[in-house]
C-alpha atoms as a PDB file:
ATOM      1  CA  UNK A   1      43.215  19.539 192.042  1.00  0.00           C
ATOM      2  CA  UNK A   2      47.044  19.039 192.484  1.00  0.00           C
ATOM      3  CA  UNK A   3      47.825  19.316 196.295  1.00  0.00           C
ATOM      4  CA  UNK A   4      51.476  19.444 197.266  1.00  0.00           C
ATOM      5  CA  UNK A   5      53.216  17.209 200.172  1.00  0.00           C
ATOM      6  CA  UNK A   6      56.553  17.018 201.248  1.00  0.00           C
ATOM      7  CA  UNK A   7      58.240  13.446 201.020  1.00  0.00           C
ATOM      8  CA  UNK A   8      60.783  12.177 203.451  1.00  0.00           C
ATOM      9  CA  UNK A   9      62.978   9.844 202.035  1.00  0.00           C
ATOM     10  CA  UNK A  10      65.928   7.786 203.162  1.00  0.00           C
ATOM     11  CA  UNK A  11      67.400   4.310 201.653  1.00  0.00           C
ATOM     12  CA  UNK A  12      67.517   1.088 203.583  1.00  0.00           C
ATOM     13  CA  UNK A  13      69.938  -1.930 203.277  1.00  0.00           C
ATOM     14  CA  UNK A  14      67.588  -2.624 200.003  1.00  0.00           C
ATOM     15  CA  UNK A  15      64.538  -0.601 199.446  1.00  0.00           C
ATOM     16  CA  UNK A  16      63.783   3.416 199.500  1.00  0.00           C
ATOM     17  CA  UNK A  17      61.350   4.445 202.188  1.00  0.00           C
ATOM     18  CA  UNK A  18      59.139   7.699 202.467  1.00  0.00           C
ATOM     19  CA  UNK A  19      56.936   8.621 204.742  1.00  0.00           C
ATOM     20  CA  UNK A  20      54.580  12.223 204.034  1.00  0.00           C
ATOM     21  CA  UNK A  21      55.575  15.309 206.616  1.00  0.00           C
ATOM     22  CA  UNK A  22      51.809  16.254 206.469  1.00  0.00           C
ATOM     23  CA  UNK A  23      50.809  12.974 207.328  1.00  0.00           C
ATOM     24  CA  UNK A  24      53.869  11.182 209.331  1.00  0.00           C
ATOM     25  CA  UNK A  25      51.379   8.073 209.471  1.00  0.00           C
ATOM     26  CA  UNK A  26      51.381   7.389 205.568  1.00  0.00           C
ATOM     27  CA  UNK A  27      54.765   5.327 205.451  1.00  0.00           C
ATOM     28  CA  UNK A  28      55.880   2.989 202.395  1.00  0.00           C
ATOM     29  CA  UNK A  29      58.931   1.530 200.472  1.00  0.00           C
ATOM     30  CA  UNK A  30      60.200   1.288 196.833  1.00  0.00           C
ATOM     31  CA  UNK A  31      62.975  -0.401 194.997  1.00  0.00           C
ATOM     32  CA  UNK A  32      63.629   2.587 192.993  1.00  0.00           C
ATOM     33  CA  UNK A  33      63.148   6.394 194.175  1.00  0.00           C
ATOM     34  CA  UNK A  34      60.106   6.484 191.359  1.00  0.00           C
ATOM     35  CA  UNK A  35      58.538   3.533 192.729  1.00  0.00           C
ATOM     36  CA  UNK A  36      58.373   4.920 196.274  1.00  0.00           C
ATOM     37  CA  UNK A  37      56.803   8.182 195.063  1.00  0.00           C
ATOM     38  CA  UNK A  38      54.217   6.264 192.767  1.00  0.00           C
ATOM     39  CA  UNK A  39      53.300   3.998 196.196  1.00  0.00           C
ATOM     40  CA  UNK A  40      53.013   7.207 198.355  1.00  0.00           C
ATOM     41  CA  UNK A  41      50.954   8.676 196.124  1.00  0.00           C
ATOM     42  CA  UNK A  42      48.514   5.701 195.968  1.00  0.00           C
ATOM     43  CA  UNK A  43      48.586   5.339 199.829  1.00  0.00           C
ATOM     44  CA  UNK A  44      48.172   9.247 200.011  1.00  0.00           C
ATOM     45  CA  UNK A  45      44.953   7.909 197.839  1.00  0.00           C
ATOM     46  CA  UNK A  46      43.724   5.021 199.718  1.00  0.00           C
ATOM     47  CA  UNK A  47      43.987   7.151 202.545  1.00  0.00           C
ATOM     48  CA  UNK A  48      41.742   9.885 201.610  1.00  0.00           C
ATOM     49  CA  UNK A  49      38.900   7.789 199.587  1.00  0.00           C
ATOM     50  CA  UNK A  50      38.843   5.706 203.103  1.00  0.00           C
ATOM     51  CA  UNK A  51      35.054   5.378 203.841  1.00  0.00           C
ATOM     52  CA  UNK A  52      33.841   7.191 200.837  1.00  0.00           C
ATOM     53  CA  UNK A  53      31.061   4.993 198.755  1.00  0.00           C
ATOM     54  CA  UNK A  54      30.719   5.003 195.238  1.00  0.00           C
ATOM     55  CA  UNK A  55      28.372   7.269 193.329  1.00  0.00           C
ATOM     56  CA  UNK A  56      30.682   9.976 195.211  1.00  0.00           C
ATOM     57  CA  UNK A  57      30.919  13.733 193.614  1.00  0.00           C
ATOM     58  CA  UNK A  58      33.523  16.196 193.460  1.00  0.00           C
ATOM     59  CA  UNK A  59      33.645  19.942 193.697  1.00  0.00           C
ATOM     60  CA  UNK A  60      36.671  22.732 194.102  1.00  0.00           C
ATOM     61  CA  UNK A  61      36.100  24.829 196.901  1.00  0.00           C
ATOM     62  CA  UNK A  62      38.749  27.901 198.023  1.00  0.00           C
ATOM     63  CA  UNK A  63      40.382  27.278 201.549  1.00  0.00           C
END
């Protein structure tokens, strides 16, 4: 399942930083503006599989 976020992006003095409008608490940096969407999306990750063990399952469900 591909789920869509909004990224909010700016550029520092030397790095890109993002932080997620869904979730304003996921906040990381990049050197390049790839880099900063391939670290979002693995602290979007992180975030999610928080607490979940191994062995887990997945299903699709309608919202």
């Amino acid at each position: 399942m591909n789920r869509r976020l909004t990224l909010i992006y700016w550029k520092s003095e030397k790095f890109w930083l993002g932080k997620l409008l869904e979730y304003p608490e996921i906040m990381t940096q990049g050197e390049t503006l790839e880099e900063l969407e391939e670290n979002i999306k693995d602290a979007y990750n992180l975030m999610a599989m928080e607490d979940v063990p191994e062995g887990y399952l997945t299903k699709e469900i309608a919202i």
